[in-house]
Protein backbone atom coordinates (compact mmCIF):
# COMPACT_ATOMS: atom_id res chain seq x y z
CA UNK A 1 0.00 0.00 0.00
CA UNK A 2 1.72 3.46 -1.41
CA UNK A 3 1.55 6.85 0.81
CA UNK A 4 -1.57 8.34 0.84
CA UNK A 5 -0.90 11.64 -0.92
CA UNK A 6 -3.08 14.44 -1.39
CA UNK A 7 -2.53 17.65 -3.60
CA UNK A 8 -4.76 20.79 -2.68
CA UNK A 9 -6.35 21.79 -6.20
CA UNK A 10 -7.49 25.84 -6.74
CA UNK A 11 -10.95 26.62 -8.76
CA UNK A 12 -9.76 29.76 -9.28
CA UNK A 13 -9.53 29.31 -13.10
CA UNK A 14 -12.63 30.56 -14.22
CA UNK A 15 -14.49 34.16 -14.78
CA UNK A 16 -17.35 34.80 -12.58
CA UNK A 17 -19.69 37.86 -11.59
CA UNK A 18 -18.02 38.48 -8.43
CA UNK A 19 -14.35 38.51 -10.37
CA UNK A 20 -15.52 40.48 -13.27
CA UNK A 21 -17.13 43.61 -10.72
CA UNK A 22 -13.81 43.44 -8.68
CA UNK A 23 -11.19 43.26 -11.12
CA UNK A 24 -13.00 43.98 -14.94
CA UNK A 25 -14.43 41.22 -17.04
CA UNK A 26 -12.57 37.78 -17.67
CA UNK A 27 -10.31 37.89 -14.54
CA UNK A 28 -9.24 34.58 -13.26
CA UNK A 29 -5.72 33.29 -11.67
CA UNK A 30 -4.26 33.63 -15.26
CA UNK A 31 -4.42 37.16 -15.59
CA UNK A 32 -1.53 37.87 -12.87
CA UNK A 33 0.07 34.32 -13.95
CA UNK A 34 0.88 36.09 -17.53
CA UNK A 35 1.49 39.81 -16.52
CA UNK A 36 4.25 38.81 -13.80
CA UNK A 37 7.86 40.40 -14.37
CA UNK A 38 11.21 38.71 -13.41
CA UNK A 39 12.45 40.75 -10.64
CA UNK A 40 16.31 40.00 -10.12
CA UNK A 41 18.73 38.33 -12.65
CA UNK A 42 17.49 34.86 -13.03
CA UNK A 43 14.42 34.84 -11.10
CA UNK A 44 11.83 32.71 -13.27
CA UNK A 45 8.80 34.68 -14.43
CA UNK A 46 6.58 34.59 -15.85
CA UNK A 47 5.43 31.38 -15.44
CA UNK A 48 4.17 29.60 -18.82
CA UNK A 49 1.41 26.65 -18.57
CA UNK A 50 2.56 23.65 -21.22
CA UNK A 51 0.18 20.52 -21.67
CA UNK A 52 -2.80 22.51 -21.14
CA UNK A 53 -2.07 25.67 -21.72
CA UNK A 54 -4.15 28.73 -19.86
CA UNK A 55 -7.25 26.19 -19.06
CA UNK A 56 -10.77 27.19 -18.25
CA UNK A 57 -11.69 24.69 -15.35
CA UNK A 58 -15.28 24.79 -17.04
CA UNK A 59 -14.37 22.16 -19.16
CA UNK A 60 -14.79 18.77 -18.22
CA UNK A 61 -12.10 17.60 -20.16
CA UNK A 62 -9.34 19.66 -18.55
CA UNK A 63 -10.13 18.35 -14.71
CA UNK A 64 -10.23 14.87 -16.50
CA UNK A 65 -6.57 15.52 -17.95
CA UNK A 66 -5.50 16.96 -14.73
CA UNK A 67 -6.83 13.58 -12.99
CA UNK A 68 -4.66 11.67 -15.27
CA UNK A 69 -1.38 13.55 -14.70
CA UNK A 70 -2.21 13.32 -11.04
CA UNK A 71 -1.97 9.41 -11.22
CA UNK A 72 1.08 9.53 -13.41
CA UNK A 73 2.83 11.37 -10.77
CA UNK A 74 1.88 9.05 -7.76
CA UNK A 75 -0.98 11.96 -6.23
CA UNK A 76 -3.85 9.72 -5.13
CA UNK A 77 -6.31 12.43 -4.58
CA UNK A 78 -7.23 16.21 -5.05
CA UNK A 79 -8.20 18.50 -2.36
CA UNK A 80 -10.58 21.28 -3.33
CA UNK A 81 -10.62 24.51 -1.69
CA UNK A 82 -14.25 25.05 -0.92
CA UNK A 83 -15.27 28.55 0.06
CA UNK A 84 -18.38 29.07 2.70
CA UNK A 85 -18.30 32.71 3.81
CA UNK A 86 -21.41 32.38 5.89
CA UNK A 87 -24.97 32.50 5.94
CA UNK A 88 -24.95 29.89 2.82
CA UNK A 89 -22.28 32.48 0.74
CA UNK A 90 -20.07 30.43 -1.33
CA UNK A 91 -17.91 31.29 -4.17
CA UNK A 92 -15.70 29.23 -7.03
CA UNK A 93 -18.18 26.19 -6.38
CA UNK A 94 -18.90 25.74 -9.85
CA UNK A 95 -15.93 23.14 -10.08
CA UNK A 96 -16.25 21.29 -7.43
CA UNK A 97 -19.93 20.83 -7.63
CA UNK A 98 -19.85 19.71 -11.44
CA UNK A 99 -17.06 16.76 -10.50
CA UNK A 100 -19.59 15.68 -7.29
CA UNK A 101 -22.80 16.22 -10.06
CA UNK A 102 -21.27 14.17 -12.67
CA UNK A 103 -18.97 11.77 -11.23
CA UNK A 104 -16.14 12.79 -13.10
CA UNK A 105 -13.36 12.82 -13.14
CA UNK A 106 -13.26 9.03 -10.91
CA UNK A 107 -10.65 10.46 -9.11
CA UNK A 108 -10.69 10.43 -4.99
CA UNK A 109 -11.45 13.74 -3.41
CA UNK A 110 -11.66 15.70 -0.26
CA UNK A 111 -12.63 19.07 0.35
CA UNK A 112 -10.24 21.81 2.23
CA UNK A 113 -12.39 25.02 3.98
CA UNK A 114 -10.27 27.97 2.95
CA UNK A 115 -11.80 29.98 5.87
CA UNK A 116 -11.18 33.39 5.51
CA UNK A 117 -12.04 36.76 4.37
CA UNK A 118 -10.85 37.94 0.83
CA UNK A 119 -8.97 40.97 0.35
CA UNK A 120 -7.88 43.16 -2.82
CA UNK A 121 -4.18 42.57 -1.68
CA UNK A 122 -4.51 38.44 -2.03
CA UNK A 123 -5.29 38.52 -6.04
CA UNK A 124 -3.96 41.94 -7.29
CA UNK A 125 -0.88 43.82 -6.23
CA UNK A 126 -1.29 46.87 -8.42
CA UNK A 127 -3.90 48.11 -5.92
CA UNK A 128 -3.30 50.88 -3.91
CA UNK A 129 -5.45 50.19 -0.96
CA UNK A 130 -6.40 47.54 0.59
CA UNK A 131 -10.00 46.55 0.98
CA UNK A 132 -12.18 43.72 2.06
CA UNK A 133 -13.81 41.83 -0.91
CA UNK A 134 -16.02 39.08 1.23
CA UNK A 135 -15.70 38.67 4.82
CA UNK A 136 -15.62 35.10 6.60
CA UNK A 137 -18.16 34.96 8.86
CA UNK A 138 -19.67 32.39 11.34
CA UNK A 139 -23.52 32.82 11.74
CA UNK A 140 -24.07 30.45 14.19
CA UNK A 141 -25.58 27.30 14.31
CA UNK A 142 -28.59 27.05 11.18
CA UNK A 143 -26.00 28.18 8.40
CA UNK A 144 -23.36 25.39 9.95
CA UNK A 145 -26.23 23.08 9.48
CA UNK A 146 -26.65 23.97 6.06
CA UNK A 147 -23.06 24.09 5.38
CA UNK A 148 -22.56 20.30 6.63
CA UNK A 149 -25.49 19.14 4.49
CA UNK A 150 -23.40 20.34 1.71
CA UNK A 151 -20.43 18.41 3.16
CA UNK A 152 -22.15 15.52 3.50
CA UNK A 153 -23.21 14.74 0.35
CA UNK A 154 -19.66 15.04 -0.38
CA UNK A 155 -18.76 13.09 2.44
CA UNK A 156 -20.99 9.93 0.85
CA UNK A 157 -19.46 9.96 -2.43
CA UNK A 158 -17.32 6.67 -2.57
CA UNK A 159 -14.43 9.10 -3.98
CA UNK A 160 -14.24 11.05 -0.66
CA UNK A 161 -11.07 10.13 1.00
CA UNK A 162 -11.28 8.70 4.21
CA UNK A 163 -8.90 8.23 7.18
CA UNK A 164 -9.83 4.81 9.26
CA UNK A 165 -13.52 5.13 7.88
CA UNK A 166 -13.71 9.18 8.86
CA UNK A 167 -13.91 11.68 6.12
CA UNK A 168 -11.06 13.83 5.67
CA UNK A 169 -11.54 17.85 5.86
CA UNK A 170 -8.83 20.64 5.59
CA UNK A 171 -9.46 23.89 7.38
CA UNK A 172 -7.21 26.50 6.08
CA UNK A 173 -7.28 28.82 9.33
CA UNK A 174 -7.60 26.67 12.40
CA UNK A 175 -7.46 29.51 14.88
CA UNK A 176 -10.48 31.02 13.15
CA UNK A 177 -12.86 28.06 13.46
CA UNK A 178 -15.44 28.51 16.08
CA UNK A 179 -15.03 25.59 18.79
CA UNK A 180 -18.81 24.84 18.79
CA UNK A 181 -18.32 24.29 15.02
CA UNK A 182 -15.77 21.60 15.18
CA UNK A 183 -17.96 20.25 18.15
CA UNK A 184 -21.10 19.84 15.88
CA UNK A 185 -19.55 18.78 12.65
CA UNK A 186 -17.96 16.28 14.17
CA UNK A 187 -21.41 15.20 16.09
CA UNK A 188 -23.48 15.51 12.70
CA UNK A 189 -20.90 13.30 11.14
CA UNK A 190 -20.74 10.51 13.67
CA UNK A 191 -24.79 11.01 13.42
CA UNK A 192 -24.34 10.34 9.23
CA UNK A 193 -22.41 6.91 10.09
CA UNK A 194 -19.26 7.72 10.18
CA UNK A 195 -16.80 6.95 12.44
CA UNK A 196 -15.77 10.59 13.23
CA UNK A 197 -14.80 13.12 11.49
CA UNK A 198 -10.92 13.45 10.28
CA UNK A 199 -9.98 17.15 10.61
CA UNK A 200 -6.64 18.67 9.91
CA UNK A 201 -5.50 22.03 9.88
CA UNK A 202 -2.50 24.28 8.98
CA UNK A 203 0.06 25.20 12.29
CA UNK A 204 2.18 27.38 11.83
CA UNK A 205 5.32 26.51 13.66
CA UNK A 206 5.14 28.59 16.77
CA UNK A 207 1.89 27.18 17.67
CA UNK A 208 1.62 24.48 20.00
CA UNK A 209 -0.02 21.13 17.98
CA UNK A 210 -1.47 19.90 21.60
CA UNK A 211 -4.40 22.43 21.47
CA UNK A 212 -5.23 21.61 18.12
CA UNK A 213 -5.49 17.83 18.92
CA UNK A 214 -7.60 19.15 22.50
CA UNK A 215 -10.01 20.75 20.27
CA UNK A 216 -10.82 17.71 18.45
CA UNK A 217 -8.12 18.17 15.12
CA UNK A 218 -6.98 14.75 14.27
CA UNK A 219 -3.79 15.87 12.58
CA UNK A 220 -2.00 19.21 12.04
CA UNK A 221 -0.41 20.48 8.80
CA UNK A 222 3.07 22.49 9.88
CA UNK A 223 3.79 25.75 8.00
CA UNK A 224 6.87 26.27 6.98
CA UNK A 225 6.59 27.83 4.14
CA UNK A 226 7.82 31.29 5.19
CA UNK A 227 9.58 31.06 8.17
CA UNK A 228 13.12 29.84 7.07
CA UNK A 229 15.12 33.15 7.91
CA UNK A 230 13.41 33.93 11.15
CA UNK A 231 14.63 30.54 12.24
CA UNK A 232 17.86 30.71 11.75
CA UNK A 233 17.88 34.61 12.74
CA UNK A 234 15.82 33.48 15.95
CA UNK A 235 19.16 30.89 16.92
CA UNK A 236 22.06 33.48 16.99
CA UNK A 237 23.37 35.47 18.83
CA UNK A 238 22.50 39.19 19.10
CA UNK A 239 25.77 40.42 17.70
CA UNK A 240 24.74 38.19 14.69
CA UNK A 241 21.67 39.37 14.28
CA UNK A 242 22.92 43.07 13.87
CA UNK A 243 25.63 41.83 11.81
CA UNK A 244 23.39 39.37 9.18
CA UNK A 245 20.69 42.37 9.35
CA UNK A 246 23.36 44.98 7.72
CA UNK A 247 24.32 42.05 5.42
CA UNK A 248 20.80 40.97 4.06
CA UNK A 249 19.91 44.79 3.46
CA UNK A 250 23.24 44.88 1.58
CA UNK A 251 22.71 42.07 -0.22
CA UNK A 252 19.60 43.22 -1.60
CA UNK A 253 20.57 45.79 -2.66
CA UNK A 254 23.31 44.19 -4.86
CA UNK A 255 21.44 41.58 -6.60
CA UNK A 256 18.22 42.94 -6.66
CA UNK A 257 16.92 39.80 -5.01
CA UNK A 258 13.96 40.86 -1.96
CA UNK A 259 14.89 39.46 1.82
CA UNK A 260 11.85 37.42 1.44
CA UNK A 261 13.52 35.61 -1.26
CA UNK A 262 15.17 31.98 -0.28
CA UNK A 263 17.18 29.48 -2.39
CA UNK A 264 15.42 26.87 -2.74
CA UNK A 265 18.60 24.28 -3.00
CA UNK A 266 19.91 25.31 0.39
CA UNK A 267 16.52 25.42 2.43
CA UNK A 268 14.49 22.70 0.96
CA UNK A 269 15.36 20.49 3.91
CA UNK A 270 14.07 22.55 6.34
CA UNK A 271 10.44 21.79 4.66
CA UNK A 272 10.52 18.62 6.91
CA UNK A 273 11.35 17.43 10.18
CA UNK A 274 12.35 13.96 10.43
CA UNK A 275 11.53 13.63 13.98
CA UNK A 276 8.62 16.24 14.53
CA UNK A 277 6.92 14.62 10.63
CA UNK A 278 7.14 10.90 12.26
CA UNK A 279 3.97 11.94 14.78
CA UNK A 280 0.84 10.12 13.92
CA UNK A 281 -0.53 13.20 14.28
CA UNK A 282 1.66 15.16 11.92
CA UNK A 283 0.83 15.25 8.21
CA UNK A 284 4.24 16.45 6.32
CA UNK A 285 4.02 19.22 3.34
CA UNK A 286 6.30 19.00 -0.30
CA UNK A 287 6.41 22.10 -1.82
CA UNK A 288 7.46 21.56 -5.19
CA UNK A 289 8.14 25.62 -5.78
CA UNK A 290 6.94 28.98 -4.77
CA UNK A 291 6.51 32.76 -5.79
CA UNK A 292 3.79 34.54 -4.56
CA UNK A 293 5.45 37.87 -6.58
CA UNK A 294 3.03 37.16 -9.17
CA UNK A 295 0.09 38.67 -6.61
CA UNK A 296 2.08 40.70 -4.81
CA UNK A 297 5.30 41.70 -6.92
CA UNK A 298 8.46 42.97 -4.48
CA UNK A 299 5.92 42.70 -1.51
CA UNK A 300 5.76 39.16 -2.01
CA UNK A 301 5.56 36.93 1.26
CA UNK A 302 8.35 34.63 0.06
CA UNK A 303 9.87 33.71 -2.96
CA UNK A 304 11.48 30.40 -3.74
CA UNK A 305 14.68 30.05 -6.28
CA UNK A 306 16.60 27.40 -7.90
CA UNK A 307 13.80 25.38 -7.32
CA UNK A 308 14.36 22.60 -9.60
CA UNK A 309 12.64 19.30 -9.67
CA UNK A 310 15.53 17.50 -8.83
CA UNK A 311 15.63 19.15 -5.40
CA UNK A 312 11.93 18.12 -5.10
CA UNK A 313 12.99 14.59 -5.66
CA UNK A 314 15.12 14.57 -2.62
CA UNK A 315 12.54 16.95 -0.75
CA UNK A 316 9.97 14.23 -1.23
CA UNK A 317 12.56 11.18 -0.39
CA UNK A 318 13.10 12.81 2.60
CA UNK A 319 8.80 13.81 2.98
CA UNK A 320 8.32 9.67 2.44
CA UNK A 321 11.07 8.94 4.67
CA UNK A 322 9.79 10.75 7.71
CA UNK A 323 6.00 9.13 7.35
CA UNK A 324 7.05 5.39 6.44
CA UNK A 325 6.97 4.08 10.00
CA UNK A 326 3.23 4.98 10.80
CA UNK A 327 0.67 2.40 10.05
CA UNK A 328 -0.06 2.41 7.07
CA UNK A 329 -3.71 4.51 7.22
CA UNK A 330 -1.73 7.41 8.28
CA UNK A 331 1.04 7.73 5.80
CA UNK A 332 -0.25 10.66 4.59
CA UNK A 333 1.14 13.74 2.62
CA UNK A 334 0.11 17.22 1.55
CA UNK A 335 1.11 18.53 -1.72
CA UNK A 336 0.94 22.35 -1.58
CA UNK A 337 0.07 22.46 -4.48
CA UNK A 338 -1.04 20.84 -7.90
CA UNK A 339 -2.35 24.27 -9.75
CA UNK A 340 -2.13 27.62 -7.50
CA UNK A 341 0.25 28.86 -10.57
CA UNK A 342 -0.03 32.46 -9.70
CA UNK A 343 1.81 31.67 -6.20
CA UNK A 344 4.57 29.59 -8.14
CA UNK A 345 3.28 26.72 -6.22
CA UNK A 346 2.20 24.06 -8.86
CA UNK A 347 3.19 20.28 -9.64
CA UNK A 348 1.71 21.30 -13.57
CA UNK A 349 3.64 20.97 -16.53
CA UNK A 350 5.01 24.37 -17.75
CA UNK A 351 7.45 24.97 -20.65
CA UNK A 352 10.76 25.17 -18.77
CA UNK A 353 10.61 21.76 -16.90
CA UNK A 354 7.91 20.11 -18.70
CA UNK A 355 6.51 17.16 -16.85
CA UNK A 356 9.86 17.57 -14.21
CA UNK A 357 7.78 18.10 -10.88
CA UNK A 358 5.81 14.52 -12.51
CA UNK A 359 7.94 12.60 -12.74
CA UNK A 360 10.37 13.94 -9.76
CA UNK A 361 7.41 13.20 -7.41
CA UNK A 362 7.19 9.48 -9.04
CA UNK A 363 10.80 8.63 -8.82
CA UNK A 364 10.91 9.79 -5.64
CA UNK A 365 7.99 7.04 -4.69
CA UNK A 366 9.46 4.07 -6.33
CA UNK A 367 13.12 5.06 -4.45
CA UNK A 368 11.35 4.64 -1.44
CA UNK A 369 9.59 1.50 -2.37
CA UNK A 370 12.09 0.22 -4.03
CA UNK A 371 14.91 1.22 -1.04
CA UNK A 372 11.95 -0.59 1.94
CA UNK A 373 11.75 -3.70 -0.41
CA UNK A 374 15.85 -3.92 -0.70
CA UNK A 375 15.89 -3.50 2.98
CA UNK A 376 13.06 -6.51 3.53
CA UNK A 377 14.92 -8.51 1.03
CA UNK A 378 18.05 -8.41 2.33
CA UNK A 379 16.66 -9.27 6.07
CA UNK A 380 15.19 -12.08 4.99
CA UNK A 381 18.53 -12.95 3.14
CA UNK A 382 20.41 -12.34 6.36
CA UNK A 383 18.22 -14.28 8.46
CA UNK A 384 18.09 -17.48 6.08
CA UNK A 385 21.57 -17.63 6.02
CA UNK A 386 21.80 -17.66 9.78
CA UNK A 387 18.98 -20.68 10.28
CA UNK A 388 21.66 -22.79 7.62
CA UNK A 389 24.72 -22.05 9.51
CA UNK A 390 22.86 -22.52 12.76
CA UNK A 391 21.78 -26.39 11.28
């Protein structure tokens, strides 16, 4: 039984009413995807879709080819960000509810609650001021009834992913989440049949897991996405500090390249923690690449370069490494993510590595297999040879 591992899959490639009144007629994730600018020597924008060009996720036939790149790479499931703002509010459903309508593509699911608010600043950095587009709210109990009849009929499709028999949701902003929420979904689920309900949540590292678990999360999802420097900056001295501060504004201004910006190569180990990862209650995150400076240009919240897919290879090794020892139900991975292209953050083809992030994330499984079946093998060698000379 392979890793189960799950890739969390953005709608946002579609023009809707909402879009076209906020940002003019046609906008979708695309439209800052192709107007991005390189900004140092060698930085890689813009970004350039190859297999399927600049999709419309209307089509059926897209998801369907997206499905089928998903297996080839070794993904075993999508996880759609759903969006439920509140008193039955919901935006980007289209996709999602035409693959539960129509069955297709037959490709395993689970749904992630990206819980909170949209602002100007998240899709478009060419506005001056900041403003609130649709505010996350939490009405109270009648609209989280009607939201979890929604997720139930998601829950009882046989394509739903499910952890030891409980249904697998994402919440995007854990902190956020009412308790009495968690408290009745999980009820109404157990009421539906299930077992429980298996709900996981981003951390970022700072946070203590224990009172997510208390609150009844099954599994956390570490963030460490953009906290590299202040690690490192947090474990030295304060002479250090002062002195790497000077250096880092010096730097930047030298080779263009903002503070935010990491190399890839050198910090990709830091994406997982072979000790902290091995917790049952730990689900690991590969990042195959990321650049938010699409969306937000020099004010970008980090920037990742010289990522290659070969470096992904070993970033996953090392992912698979850290989860083989759990039982098998819980061998679990994130992929952040298969398609959010205007953050950098995708496992698609584009034209500069083609299908590299594919078939890094596939080599990287059958290493592992292959490495755990060597291992068995030669065990079994050992100990066969022992029994002869011991008779």
């Amino acid at each position: 039984m392979s890793p189960q591992i799950i890739a969390l899959y953005l709608p946002q490639f579609y023009p809707f009413k909402e879009n076209d009144e906020w940002w003019g007629k046609g906008f979708t994730e695309w439209t800052n995807v192709g107007r991005a600018k390189p900004l140092f020597r060698g930085h890689y924008q813009p970004r350039v879709p190859a297999d399927l060009g600049y999709y419309d996720l209307r089509i059926p036939e897209v998801r369907e080819q997206q499905a089928e790149m998903a297996r080839e790479a070794g993904v075993t499931a999508f996880c759609y960000w759903h969006y439920w703002f509140g008193n039955g509010r919901r935006l980007l459903e289209r996709v999602f509810d035409e693959v539960l309508e129509s069955g297709k593509p037959d490709f395993p699911f689970c749904l992630g609650w990206a819980n909170h608010s949209w602002y100007a600043k998240t899709w478009d950095k060419t506005t001056r001021h900041d403003r609130l587009l649709m505010e996350q709210t939490y009405p109270g109990i009648d609209d989280a009834k009607e939201h979890f009849k929604f997720l139930l009929r998601a829950f009882k499709d046989e394509r739903y992913v499910k952890i030891d028999g409980m249904p697998l949701l994402h919440i995007f902003e854990p902190r956020e989440l009412p308790d009495e929420y968690i408290e009745w979904f999980r009820l109404w689920t157990q009421r539906a049949g299930f077992k429980d309900l298996y709900l996981i949540g981003n951390m970022e590292p700072s946070l203590d897991k224990k009172t997510f678990i208390a609150k009844g999360y099954k599994a956390i999802i570490p963030n460490r996405t953009v906290f590299f420097r202040d690690y490192e900056y947090d474990k030295m001295a304060p002479h250090k500090r002062f002195l790497l501060k000077i250096w880092r504004r010096f730097e930047e201004q030298v080779t263009r390249i903002p503070r935010n910006a990491l190399n890839y190569k050198k910090h990709f180990h830091s994406l997982i923690d072979p000790e902290y990862d091995r917790a049952i209650d730990v689900i690991p995150t590969l990042i195959p690449q990321w650049d938010h400076s699409p969306r937000s240009g020099h004010k970008a919240q980090a920037i990742f370069y010289n990522s290659e897919p070969e470096y992904f290879k070993q970033h996953a090794i090392e992912a698979l490494e850290a989860i083989k020892d759990k039982p098998k139900e819980y061998q679990i991975l994130m992929i952040k993510s298969w398609n959010e292209w205007a953050e950098g953050n995708y496992m698609e083809p584009d034209l500069r590595y083609g299908h590299g992030y594919i078939n890094a994330l596939r080599e990287a499984i059958l290493y592992e297999e292959n490495a755990h079946f060597t291992y068995a093998d030669n065990n079994k060698s050992a100990n066969s040879m022992a029994t002869e000379e011991k008779y």
